[in-house]
N, C-alpha and C. Protein backbone atom coordinates (compact mmCIF):
# COMPACT_ATOMS: atom_id res chain seq x y z
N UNK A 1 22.39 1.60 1.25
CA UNK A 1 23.68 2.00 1.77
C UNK A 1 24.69 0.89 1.46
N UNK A 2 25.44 1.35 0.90
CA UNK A 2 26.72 0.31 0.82
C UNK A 2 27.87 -0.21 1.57
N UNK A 3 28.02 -1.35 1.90
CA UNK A 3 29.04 -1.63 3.53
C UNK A 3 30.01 -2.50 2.62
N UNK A 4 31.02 -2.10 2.58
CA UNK A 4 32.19 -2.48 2.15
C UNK A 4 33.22 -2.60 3.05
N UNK A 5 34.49 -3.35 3.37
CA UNK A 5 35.66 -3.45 3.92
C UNK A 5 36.44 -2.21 3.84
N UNK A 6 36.83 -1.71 5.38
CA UNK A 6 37.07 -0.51 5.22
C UNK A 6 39.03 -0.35 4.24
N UNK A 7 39.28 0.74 3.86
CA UNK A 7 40.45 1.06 3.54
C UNK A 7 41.30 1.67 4.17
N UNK A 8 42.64 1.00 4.15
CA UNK A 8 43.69 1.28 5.16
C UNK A 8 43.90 3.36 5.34
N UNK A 9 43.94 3.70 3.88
CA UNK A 9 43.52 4.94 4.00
C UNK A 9 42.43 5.74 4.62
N UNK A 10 41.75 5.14 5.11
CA UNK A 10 40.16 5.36 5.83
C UNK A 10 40.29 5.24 7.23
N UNK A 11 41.03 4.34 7.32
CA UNK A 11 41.16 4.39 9.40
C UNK A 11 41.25 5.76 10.28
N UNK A 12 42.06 6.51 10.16
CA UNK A 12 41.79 8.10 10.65
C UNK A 12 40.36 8.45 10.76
N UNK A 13 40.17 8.44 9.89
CA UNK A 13 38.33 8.87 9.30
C UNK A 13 37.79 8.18 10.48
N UNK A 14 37.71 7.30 10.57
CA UNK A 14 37.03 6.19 11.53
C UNK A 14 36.90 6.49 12.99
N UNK A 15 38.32 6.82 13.38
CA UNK A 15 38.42 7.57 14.68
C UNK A 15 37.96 8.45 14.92
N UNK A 16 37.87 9.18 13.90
CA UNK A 16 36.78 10.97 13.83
C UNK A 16 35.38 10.19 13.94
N UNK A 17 34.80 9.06 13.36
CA UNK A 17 33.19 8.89 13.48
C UNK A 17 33.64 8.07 15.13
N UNK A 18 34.50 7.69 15.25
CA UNK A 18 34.14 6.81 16.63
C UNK A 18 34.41 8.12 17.53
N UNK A 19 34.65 9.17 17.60
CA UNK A 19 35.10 10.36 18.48
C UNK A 19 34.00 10.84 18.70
N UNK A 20 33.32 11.19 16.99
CA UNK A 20 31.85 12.03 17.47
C UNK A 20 30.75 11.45 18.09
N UNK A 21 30.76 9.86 17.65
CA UNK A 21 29.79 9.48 18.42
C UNK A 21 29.73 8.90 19.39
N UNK A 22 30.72 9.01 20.25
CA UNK A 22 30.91 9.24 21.55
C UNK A 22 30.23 10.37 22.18
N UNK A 23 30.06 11.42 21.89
CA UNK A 23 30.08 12.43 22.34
C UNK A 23 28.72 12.63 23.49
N UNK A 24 27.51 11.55 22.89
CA UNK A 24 26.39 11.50 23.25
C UNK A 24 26.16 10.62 24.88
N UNK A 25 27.54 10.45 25.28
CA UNK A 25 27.80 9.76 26.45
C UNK A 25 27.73 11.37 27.60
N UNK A 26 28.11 12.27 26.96
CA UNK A 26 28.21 13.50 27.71
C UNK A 26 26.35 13.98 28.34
N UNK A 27 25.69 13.53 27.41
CA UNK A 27 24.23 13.30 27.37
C UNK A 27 24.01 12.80 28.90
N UNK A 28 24.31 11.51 29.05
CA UNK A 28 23.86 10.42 30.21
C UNK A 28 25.16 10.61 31.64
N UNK A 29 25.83 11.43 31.28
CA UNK A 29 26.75 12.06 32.68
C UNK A 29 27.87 10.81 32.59
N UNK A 30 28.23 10.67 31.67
CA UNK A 30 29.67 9.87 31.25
C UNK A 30 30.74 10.17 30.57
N UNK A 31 30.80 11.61 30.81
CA UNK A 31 32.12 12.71 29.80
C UNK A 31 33.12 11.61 29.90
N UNK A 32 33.81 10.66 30.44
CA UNK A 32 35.01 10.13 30.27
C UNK A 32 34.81 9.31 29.44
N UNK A 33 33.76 8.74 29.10
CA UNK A 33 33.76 7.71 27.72
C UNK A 33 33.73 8.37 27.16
N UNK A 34 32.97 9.69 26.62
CA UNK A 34 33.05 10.70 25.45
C UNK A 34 34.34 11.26 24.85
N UNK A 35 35.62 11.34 26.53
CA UNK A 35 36.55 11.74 26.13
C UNK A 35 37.44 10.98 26.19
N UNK A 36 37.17 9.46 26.03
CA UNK A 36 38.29 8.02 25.94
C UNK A 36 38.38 8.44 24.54
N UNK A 37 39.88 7.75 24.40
CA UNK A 37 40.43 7.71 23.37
C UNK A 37 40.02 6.41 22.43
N UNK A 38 39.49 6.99 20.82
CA UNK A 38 39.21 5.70 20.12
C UNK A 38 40.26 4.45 19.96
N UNK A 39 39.63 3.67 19.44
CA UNK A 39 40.82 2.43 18.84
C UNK A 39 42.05 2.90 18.30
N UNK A 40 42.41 2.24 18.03
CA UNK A 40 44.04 3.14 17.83
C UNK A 40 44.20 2.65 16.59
N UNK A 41 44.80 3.42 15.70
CA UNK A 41 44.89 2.70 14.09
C UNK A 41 45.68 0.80 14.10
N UNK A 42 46.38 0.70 15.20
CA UNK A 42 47.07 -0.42 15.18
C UNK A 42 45.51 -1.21 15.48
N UNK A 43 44.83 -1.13 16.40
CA UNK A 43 44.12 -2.20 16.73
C UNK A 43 43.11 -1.92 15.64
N UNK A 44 42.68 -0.96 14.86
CA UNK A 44 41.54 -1.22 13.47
C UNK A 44 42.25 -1.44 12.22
N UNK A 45 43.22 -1.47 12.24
CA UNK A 45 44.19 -2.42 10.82
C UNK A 45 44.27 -3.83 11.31
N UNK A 46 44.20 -3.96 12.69
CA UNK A 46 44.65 -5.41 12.81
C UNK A 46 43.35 -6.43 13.07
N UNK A 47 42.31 -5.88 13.07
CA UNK A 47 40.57 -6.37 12.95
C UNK A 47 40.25 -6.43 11.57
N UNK A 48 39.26 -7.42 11.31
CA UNK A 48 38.18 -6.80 10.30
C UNK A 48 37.15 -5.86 10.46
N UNK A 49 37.94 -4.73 9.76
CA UNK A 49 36.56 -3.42 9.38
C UNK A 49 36.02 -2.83 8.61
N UNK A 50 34.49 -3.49 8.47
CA UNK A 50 33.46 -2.75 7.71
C UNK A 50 32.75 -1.55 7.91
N UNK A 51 32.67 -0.81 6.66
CA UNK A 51 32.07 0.44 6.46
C UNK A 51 30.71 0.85 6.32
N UNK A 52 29.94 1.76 6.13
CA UNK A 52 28.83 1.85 5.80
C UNK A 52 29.23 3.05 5.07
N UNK A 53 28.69 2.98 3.55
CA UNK A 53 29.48 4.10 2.90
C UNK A 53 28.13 5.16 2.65
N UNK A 54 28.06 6.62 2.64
CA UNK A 54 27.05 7.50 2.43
C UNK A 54 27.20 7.98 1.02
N UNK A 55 26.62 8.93 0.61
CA UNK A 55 26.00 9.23 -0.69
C UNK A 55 27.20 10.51 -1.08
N UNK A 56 28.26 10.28 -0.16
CA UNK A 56 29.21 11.05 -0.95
C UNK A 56 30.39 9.86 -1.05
N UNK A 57 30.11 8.89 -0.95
CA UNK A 57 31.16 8.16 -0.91
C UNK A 57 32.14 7.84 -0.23
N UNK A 58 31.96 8.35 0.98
CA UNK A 58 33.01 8.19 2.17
C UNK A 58 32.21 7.74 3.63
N UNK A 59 32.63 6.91 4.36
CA UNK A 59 31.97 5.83 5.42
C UNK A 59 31.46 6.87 6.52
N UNK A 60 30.77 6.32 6.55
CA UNK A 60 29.32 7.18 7.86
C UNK A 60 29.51 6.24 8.93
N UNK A 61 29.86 5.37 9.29
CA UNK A 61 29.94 4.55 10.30
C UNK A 61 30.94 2.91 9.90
N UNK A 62 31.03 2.36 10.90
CA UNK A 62 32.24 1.27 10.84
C UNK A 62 31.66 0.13 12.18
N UNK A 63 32.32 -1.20 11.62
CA UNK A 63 31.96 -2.19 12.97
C UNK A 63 33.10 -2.95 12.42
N UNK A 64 34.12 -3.02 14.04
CA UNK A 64 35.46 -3.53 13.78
C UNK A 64 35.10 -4.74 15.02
N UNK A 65 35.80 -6.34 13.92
CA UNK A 65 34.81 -7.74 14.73
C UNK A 65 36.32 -8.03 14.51
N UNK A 66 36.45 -9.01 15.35
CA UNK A 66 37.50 -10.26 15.37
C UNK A 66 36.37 -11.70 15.88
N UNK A 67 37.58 -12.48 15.85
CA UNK A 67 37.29 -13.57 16.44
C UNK A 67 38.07 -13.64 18.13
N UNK A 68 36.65 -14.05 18.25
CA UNK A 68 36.40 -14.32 20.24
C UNK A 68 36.03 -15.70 20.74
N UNK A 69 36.81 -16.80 20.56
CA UNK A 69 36.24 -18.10 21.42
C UNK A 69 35.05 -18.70 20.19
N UNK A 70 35.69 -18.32 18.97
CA UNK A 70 34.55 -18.59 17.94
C UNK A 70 33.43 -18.40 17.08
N UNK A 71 33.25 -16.86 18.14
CA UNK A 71 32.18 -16.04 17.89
C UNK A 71 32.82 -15.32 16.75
N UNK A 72 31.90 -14.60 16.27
CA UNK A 72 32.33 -12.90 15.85
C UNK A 72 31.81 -12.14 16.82
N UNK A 73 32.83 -11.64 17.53
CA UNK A 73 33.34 -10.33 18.20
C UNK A 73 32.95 -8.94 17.97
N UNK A 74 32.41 -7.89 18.23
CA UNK A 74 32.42 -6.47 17.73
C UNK A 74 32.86 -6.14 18.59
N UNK A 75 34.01 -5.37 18.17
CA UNK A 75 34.92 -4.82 19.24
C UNK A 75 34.50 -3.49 19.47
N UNK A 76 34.15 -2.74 18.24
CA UNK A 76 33.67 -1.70 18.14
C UNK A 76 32.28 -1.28 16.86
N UNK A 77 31.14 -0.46 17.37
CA UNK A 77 30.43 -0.27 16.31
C UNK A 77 30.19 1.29 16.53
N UNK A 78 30.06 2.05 15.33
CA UNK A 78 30.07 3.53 15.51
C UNK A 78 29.46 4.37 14.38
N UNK A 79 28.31 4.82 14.65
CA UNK A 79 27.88 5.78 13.72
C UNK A 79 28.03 6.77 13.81
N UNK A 80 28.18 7.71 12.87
CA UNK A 80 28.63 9.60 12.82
C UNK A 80 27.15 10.00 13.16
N UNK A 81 27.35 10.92 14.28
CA UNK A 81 25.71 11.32 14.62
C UNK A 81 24.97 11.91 13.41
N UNK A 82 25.66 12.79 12.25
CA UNK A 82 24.93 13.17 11.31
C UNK A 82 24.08 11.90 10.49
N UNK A 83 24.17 10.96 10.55
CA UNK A 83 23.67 9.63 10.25
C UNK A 83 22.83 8.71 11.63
N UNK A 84 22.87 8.87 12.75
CA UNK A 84 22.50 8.72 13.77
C UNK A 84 20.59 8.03 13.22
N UNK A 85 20.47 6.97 14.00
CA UNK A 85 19.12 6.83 13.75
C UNK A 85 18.39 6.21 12.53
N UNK A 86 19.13 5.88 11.63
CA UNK A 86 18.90 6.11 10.54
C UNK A 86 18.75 3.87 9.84
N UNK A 87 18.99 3.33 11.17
CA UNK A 87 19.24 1.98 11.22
C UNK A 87 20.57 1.70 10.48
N UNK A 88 21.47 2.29 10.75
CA UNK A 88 22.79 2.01 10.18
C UNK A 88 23.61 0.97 11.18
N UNK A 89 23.68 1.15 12.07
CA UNK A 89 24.45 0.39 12.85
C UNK A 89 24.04 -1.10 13.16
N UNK A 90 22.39 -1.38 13.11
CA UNK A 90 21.90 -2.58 12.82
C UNK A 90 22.37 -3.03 11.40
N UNK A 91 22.48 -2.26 10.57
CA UNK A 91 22.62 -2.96 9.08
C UNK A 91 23.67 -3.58 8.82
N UNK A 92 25.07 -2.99 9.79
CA UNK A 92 26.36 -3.25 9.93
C UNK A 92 26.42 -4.94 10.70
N UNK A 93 25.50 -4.48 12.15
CA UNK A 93 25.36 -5.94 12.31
C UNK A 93 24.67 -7.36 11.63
N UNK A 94 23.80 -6.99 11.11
CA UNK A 94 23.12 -7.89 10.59
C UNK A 94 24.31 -7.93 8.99
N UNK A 95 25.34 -7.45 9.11
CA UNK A 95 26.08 -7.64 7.67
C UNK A 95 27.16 -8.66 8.27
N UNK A 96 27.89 -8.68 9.59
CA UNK A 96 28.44 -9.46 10.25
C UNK A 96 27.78 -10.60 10.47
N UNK A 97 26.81 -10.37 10.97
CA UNK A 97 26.00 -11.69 11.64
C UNK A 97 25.55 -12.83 10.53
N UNK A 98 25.72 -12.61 9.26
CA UNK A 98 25.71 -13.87 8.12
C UNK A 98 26.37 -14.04 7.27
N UNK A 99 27.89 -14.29 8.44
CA UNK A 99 28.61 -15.40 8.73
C UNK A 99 27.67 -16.74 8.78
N UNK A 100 26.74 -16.62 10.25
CA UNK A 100 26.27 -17.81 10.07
C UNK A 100 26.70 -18.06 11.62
N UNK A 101 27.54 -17.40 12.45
CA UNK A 101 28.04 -17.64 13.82
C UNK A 101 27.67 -16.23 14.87
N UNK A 102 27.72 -17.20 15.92
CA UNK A 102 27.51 -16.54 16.91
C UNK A 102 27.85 -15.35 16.81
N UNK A 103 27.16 -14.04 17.46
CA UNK A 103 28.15 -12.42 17.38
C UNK A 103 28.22 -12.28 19.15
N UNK A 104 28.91 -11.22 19.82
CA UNK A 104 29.13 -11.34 21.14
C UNK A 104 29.49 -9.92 20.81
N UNK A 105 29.47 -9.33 22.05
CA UNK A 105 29.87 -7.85 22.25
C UNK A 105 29.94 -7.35 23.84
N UNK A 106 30.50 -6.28 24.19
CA UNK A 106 30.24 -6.11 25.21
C UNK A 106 29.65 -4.99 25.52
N UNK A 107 28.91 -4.06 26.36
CA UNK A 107 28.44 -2.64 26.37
C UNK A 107 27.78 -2.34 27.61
N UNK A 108 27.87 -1.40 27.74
CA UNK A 108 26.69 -0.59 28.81
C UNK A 108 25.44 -1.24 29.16
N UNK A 109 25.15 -1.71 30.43
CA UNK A 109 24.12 -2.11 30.90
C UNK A 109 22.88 -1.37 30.59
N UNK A 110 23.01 0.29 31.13
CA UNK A 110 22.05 0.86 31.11
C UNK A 110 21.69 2.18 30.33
N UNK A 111 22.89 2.04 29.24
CA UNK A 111 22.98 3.15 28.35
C UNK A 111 21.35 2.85 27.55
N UNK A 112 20.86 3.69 26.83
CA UNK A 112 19.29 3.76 26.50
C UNK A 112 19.87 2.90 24.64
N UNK A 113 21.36 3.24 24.19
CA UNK A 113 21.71 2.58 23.15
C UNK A 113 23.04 2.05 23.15
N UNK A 114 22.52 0.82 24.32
CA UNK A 114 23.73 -0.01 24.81
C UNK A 114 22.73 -1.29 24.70
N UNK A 115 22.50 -1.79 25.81
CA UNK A 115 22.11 -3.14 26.11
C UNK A 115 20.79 -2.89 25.85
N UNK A 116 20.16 -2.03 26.13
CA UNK A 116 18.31 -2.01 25.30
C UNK A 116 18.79 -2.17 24.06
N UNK A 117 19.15 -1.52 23.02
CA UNK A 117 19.06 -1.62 22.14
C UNK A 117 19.65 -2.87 21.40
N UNK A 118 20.41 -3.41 21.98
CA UNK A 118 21.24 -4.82 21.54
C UNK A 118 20.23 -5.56 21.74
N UNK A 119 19.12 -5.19 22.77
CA UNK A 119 18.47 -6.23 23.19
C UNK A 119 17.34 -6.65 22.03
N UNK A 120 16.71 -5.22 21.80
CA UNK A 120 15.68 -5.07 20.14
C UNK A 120 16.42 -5.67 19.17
N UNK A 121 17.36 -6.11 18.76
CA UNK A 121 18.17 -6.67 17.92
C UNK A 121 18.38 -8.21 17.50
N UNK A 122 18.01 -8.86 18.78
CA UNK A 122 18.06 -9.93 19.52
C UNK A 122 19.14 -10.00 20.09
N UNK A 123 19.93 -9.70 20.47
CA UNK A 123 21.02 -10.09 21.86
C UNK A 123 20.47 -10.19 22.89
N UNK A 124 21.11 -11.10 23.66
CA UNK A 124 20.56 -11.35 25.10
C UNK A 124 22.24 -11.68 26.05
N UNK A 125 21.85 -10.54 27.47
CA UNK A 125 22.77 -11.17 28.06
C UNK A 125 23.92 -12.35 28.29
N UNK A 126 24.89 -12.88 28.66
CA UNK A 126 25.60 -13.52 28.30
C UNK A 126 25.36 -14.35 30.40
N UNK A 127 25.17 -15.54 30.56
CA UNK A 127 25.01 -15.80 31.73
C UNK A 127 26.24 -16.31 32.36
N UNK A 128 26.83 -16.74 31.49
CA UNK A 128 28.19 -17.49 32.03
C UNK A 128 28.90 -16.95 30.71
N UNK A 129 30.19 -16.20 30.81
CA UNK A 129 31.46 -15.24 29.83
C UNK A 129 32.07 -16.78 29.54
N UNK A 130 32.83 -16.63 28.40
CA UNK A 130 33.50 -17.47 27.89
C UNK A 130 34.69 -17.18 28.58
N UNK A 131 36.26 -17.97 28.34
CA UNK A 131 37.54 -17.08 28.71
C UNK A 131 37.81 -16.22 28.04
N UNK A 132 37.52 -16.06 26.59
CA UNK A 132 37.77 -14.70 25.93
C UNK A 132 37.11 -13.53 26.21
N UNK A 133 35.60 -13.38 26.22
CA UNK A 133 34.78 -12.53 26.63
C UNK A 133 35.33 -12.28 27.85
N UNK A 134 36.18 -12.81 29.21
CA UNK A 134 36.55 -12.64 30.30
C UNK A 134 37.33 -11.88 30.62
N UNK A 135 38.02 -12.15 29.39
CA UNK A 135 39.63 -11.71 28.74
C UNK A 135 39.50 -10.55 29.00
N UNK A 136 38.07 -9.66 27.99
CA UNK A 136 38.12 -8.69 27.40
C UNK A 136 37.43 -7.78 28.40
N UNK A 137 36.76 -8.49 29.36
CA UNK A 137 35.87 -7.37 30.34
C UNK A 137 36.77 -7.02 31.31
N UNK A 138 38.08 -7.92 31.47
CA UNK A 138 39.27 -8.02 32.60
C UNK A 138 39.85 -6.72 31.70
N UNK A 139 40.00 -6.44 30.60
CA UNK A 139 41.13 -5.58 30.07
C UNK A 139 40.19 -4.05 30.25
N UNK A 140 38.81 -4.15 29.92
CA UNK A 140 37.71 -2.99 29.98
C UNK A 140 38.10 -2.68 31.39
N UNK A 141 37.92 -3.33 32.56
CA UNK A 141 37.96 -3.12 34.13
C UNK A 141 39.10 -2.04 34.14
N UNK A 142 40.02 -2.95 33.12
CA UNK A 142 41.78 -1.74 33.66
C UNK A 142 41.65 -1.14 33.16
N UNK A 143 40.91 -0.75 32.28
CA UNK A 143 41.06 0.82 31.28
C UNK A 143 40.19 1.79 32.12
N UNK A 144 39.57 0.94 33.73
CA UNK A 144 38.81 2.21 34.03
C UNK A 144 37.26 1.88 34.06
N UNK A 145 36.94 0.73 33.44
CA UNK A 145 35.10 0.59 33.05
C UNK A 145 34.91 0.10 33.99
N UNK A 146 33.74 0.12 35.11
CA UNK A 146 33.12 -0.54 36.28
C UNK A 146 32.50 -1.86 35.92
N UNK A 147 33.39 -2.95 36.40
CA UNK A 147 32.53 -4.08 35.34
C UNK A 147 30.88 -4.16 35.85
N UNK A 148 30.66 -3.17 37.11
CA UNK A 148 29.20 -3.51 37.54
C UNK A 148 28.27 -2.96 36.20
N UNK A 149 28.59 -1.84 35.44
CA UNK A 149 28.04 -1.35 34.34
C UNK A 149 28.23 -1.70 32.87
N UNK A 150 28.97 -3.18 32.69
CA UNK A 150 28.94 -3.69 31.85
C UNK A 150 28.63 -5.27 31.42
N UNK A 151 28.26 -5.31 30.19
CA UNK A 151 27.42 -6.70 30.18
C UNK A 151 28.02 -7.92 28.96
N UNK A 152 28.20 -8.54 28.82
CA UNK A 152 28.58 -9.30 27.82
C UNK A 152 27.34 -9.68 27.22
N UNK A 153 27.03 -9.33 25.62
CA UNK A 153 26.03 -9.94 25.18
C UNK A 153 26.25 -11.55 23.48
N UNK A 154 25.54 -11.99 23.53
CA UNK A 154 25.64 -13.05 22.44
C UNK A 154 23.80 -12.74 21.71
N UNK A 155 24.21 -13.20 20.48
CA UNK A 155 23.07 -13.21 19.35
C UNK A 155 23.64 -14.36 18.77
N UNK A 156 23.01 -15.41 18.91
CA UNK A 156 22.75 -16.88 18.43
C UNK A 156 22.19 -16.76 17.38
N UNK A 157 22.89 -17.84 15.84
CA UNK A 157 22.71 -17.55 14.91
C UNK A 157 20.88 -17.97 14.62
N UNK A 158 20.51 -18.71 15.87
CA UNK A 158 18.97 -19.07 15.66
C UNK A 158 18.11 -17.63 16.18
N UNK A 159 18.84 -16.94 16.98
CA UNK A 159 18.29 -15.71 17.18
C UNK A 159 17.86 -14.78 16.06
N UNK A 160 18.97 -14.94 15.19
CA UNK A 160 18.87 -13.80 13.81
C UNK A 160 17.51 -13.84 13.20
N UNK A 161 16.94 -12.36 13.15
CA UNK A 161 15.90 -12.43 12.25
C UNK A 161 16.24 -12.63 10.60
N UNK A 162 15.31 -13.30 9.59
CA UNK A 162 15.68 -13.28 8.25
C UNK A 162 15.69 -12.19 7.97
């Protein structure tokens, strides 16, 4: 699969894969994340975002990172369920993650492909938030997210598998 830097023409697209795969929140009795509104083209033009491109040539999934207190950040990672499963969204990370620096994220405690699955990855909880990570769980709280159901995680570049 090929992961390339996404194109400014491509951002729309993006919101359609971050829309559908949301949808699987309706699954675990969380219709309002399913029906939150994606990133907004301003905030995925103004990140770095990589693609994962499919066999027709147009991106099956996306992971939009900034910089967070030093880390790389994923602000957002999203696969189109027709691709679902398929280890795409690890491939995305592990395409970020060598940089060579820390990655951080934030997500669902107890979603079954939230914090388990970050966890198979190597991420591990975050015990003490940085001020940025603080930043960002303070801005999640106002949009509505229960910070009791969310977790800050880090993957230490000694964590990374080769």
């Amino acid at each position: 699969m090929l992961i390339r830097l996404a194109q400014p023409a491509e951002l729309p697209y993006l919101q359609e894969i971050e829309n559908a795969s949301g949808e699987v929140f309706r699954e675990v009795g969380m219709p309002e994340i399913a029906d939150d509104d994606p990133m907004s083209l301003e905030a995925l033009a103004g990140n770095e975002v990589w693609v994962a491109v499919g066999e027709r040539g147009v991106p099956v999934a996306f992971i939009a990172i900034g910089d967070v207190d030093g880390a790389v950040h994923i602000h957002q990672v999203s696969v189109h369920p027709s691709h679902a499963r398929q280890g795409i969204g690890a491939a995305l990370i592990e395409h970020v993650r060598r940089a060579g620096r820390a990655v951080t994220l934030t997500t669902f405690r107890d979603v079954p492909w939230n914090q388990p699955y970050y966890e198979r990855l190597g991420f591990r909880a975050v015990t003490e938030t940085s001020a940025g990570l603080a930043e960002i769980m303070r801005e999640e709280a106002s949009r509505g997210l229960d910070p009791a159901t969310r977790v800050a995680m880090i993957l230490l570049p000694a964590q990374v598998r080769p």
